[in-house]
Protein backbone atom coordinates (compact mmCIF):
# COMPACT_ATOMS: atom_id res chain seq x y z
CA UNK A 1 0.61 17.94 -24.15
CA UNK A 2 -1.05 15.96 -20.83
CA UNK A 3 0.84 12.30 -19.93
CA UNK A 4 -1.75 9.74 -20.59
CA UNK A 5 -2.50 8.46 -17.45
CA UNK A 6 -2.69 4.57 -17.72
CA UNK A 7 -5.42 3.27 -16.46
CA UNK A 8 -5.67 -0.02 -14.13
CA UNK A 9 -8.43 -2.60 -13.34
CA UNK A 10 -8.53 -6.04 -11.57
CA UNK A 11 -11.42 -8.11 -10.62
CA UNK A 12 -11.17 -5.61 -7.04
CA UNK A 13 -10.45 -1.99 -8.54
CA UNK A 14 -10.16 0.44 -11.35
CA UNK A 15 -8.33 2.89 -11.54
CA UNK A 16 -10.45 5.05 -13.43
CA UNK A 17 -12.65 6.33 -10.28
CA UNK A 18 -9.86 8.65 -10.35
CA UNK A 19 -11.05 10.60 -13.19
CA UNK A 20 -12.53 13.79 -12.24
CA UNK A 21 -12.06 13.39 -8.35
CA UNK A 22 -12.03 17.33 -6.70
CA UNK A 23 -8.94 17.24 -5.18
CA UNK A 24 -8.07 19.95 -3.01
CA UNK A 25 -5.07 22.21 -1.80
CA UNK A 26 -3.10 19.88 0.91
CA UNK A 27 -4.16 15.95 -0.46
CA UNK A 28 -2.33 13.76 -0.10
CA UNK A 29 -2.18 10.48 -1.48
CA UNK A 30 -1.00 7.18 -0.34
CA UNK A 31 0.03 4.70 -3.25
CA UNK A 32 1.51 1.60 -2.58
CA UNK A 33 2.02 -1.92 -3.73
CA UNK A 34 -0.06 -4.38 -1.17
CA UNK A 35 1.43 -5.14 1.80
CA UNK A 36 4.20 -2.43 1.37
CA UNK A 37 3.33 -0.52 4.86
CA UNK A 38 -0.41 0.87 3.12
CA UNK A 39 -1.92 0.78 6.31
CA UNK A 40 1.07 2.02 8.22
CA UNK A 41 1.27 5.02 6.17
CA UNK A 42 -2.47 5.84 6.42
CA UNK A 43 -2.51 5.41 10.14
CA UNK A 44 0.94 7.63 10.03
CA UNK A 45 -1.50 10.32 8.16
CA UNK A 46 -4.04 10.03 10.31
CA UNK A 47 -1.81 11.21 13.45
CA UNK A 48 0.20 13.52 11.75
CA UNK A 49 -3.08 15.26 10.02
CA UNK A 50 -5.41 15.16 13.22
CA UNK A 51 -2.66 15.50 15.94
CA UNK A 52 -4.13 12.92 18.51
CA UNK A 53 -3.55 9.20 19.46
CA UNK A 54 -7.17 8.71 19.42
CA UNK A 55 -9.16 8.32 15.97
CA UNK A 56 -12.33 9.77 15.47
CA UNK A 57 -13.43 7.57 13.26
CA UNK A 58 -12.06 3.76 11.83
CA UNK A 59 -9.03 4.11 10.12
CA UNK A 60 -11.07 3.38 6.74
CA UNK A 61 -13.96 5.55 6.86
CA UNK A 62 -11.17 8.31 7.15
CA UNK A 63 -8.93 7.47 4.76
CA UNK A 64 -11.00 5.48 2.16
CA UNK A 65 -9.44 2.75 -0.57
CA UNK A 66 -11.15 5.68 -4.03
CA UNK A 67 -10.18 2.69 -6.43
CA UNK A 68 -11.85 -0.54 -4.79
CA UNK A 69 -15.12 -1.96 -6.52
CA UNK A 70 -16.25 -2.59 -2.91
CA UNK A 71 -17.86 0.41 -2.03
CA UNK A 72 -19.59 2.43 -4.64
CA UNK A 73 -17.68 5.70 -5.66
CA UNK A 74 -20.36 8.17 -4.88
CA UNK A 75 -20.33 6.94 -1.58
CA UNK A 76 -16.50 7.06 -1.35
CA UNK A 77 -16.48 10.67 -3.28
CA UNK A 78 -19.45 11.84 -0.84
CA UNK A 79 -17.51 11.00 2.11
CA UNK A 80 -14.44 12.85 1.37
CA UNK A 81 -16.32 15.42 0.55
CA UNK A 82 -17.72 15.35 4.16
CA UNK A 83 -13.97 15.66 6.02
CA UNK A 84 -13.32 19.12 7.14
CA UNK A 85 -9.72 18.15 7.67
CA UNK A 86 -6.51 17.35 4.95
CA UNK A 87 -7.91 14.35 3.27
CA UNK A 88 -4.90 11.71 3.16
CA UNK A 89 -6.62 8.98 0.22
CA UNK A 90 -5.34 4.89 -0.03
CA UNK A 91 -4.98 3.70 -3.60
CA UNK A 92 -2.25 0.49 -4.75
CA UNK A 93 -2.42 2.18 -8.00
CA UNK A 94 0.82 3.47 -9.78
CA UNK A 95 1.33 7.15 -9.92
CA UNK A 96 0.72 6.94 -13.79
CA UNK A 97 -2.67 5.49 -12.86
CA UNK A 98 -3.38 8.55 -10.70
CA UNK A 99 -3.94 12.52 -12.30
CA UNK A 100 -1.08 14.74 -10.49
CA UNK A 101 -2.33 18.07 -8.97
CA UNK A 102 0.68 20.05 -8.13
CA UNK A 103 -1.12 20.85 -5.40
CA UNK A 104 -1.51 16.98 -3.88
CA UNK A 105 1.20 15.35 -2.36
CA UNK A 106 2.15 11.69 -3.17
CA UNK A 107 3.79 9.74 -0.88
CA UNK A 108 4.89 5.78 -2.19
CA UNK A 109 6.17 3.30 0.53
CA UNK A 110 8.49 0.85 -0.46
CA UNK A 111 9.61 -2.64 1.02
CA UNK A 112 11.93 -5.31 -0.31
CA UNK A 113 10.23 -7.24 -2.46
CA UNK A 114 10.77 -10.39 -0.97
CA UNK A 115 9.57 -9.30 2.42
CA UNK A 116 6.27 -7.89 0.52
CA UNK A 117 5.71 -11.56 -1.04
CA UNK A 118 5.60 -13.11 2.22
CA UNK A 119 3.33 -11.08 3.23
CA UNK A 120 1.02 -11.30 0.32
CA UNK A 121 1.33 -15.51 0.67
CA UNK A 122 -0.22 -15.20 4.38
CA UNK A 123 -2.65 -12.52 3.54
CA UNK A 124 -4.57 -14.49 0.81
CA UNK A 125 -5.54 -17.18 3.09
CA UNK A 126 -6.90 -14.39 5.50
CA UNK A 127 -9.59 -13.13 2.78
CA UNK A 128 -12.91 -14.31 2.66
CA UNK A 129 -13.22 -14.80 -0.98
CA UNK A 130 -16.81 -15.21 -1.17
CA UNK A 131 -17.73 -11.91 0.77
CA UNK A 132 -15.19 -10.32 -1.52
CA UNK A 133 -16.63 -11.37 -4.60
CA UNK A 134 -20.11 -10.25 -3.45
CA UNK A 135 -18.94 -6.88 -2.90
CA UNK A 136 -17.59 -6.47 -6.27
CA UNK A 137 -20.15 -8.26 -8.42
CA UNK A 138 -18.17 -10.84 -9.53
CA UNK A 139 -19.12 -14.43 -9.55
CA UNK A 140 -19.27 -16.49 -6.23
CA UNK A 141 -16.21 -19.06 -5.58
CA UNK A 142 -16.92 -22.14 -6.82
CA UNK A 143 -15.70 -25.17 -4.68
CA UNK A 144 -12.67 -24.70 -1.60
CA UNK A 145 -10.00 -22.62 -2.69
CA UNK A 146 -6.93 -23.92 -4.51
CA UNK A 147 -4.42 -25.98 -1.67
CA UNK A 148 -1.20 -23.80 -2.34
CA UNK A 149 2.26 -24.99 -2.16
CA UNK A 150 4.48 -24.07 1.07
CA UNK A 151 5.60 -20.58 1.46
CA UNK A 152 9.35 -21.61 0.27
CA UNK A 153 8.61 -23.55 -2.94
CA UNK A 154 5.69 -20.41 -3.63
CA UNK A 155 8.54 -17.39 -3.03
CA UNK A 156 10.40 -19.11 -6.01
CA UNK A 157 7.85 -19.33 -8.06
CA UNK A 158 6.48 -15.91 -7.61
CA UNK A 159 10.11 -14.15 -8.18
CA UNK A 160 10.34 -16.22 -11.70
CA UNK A 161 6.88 -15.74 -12.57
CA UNK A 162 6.51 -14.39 -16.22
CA UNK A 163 3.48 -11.94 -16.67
CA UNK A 164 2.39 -8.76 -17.89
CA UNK A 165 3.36 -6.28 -14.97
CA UNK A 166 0.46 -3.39 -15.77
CA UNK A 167 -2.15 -6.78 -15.42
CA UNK A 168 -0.55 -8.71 -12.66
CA UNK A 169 0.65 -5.27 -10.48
CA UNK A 170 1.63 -7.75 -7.14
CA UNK A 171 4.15 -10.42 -9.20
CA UNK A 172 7.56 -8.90 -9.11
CA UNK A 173 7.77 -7.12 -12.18
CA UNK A 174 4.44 -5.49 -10.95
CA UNK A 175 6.15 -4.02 -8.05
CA UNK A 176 9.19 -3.04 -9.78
CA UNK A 177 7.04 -1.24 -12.41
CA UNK A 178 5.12 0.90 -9.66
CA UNK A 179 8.50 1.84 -7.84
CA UNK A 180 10.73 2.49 -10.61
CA UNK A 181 7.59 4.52 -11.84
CA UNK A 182 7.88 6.84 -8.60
CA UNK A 183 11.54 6.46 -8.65
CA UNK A 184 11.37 8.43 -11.21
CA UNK A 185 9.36 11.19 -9.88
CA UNK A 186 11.32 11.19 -6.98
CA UNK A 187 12.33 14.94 -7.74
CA UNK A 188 9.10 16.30 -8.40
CA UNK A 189 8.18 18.48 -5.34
CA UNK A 190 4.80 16.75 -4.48
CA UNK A 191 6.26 13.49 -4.77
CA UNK A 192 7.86 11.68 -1.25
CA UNK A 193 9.20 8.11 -0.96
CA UNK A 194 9.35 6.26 1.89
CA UNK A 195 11.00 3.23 2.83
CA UNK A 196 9.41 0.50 4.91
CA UNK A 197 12.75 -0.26 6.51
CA UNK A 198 13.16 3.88 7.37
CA UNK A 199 9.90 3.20 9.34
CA UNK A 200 10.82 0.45 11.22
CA UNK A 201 14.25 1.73 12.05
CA UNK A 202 13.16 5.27 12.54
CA UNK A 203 9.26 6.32 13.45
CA UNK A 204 9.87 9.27 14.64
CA UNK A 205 12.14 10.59 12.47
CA UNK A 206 10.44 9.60 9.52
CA UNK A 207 7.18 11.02 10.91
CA UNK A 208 8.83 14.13 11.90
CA UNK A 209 10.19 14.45 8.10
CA UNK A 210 7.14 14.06 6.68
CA UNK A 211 4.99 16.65 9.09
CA UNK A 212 7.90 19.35 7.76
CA UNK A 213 7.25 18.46 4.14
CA UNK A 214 3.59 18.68 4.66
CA UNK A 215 3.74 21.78 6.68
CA UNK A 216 1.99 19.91 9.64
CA UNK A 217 2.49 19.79 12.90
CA UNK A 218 5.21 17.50 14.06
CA UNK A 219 4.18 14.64 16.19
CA UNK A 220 4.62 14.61 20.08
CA UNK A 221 6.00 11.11 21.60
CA UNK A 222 2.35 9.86 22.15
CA UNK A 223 1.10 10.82 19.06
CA UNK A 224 4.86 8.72 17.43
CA UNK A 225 3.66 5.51 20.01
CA UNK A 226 0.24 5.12 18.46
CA UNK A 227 1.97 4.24 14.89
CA UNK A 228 4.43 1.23 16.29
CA UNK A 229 3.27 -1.72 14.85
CA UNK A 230 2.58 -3.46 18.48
CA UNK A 231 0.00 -0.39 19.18
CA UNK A 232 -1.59 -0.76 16.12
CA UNK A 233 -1.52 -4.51 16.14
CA UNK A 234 -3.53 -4.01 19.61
CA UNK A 235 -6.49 -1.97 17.79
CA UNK A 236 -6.67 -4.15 14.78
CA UNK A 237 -10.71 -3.66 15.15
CA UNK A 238 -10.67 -0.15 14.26
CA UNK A 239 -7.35 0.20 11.95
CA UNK A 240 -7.61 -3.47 9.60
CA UNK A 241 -9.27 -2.01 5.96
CA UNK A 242 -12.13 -4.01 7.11
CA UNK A 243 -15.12 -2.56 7.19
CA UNK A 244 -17.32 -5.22 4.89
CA UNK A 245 -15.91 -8.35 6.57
CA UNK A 246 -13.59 -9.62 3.38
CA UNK A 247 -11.09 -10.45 6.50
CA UNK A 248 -11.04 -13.71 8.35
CA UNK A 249 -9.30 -12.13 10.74
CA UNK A 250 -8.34 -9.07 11.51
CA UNK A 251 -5.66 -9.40 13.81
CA UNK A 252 -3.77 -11.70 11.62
CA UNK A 253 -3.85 -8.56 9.21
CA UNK A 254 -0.90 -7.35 11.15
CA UNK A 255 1.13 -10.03 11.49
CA UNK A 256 4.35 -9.58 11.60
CA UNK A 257 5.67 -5.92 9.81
CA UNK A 258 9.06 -6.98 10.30
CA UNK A 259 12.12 -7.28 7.53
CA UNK A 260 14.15 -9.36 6.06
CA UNK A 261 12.07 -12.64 6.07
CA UNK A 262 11.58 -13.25 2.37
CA UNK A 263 15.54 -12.95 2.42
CA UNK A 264 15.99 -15.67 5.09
CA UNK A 265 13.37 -17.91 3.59
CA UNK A 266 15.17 -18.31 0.16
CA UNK A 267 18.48 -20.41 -0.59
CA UNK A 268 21.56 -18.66 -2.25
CA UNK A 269 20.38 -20.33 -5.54
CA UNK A 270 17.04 -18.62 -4.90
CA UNK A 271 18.38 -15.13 -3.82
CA UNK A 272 20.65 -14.82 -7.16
CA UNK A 273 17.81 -15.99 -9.10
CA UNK A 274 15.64 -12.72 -7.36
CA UNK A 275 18.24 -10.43 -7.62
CA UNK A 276 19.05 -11.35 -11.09
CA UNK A 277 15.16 -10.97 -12.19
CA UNK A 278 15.45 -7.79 -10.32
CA UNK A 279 18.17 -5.80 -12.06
CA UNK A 280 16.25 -6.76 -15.56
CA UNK A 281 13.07 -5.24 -14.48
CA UNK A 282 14.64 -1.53 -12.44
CA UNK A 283 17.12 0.57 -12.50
CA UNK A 284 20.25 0.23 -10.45
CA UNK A 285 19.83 2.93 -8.37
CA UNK A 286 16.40 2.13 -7.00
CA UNK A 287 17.63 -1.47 -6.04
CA UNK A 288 20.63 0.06 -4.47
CA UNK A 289 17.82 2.15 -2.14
CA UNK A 290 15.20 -0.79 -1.93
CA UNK A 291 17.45 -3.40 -1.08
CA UNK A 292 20.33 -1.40 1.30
């Protein structure tokens, strides 16, 4: 008998355009938590699939987000349809959100937690919340956003935060759930994971590994220099998922990629507090991995 695959919505996405998608031989699927190295990882696709430095296309039109209310999914469906070459697909939904083809690979990226939170404080003040709400049909903001605490006093919340991880999928059991999920695929042939800190300590290699898995070409030094973050940080016009202008502004997108700053921010108090909420909510051998 089938897994039941779960399925996922949020004011943004639902994880139900999924259902029925023609996949073909060679997908491949990128699902990550946000701001977990998606973008990296599609741009990564992108060169390894096409073989050049130079896109054809923005970075979004050729590796389209199936599951955001944004865009309708005909259009999405229609334009995947369209690409003659290996389709490589965005999503931030878990891999029980998603059908598995045997013939589709999956590839999850994962980065410290802490790091990802960070990231996720700086990003929210970069998204126009009124375009965003027009593109998904949901009611205009009403007043100026909410003045938010500094990013110290909101990391400490956000690690003790109590909620329901399949309905809040960016609080920290959220992200545990979606790694320990793949975690436990980890063996499946179809199914790669990838750590942020691999990437930033390794491009090449890591870019190399993933060409053999996908029996693609592996990448030439030029083709390795267009996925440092400082090159893509350069071409943030053509490679932010910003198409429909929910981004203030799209160089701040990228803005740092680095590691280890969610760490530094916190106070020992604060650090044994996250890794004690951690080792309730995964398994001990995925933090060993996620946090090495």
């Amino acid at each position: 008998m089938p897994t039941p695959i779960h399925r996922y919505r949020s004011d943004d996405e639902d994880s139900a355009r999924w259902t029925g998608f023609p996949f073909r031989d060679g997908d491949i699927v990128i699902s990550t938590r946000s701001k977990s190295g998606t973008t990296w990882m599609q741009m990564i696709c992108a060169l390894l699939v096409l073989g050049t430095p130079e896109l054809p296309a923005p970075l979004t039109e050729l590796s389209p987000w199936l599951d955001w209310l944004g865009e309708p999914k005909d259009t999405v469906y229609d334009r995947l349809a369209a690409q003659p070459h290996r389709r490589f697909i965005k999503t931030h939904t878990p891999l029980d959100g998603i059908p598995l083809d045997p013939r589709v690979h999956y590839v999850v990226v994962a980065r410290h937690p802490l790091d990802l939170a960070v990231s996720l404080y700086h990003q929210v003040a970069n998204l126009d919340r009124a375009r965003l709400a027009e593109l998904t049909g949901q009611p205009a903001p009403d007043g100026p956003p909410a003045q938010r605490p500094p990013v110290q006093e909101w990391l400490l919340s956000w690690v003790d935060r109590e909620v329901d991880p399949r309905a809040e999928l960016d609080s920290l059991p959220g992200v545990l759930m979606h790694l320990s999920d793949a975690w436990a695929r980890r063996h499946e042939p179809n199914v790669e994971l990838v750590h942020y800190d691999d990437l930033l300590a390794d491009l090449g290699g890591e870019m190399r590994r993933l060409a053999d898995l996908w029996d693609l070409p592996r990448p030439t030094p030029e083709v390795v220099e267009a996925a440092t973050f400082g090159r893509m940080r350069e071409r943030a016009d053509r490679l932010a998922p910003d198409t429909l202008g929910v981004l203030r502004d799209r160089q701040a997108f990228f803005r740092r990629g680095g590691s280890g700053q969610g760490r530094d921010l916190l106070p020992e108090a604060g650090q044994s507090r996250y890794q004690e909420r951690a080792r309730a909510q995964a398994p001990p051998d995925l933090l060993t991995w996620l946090h090495r």
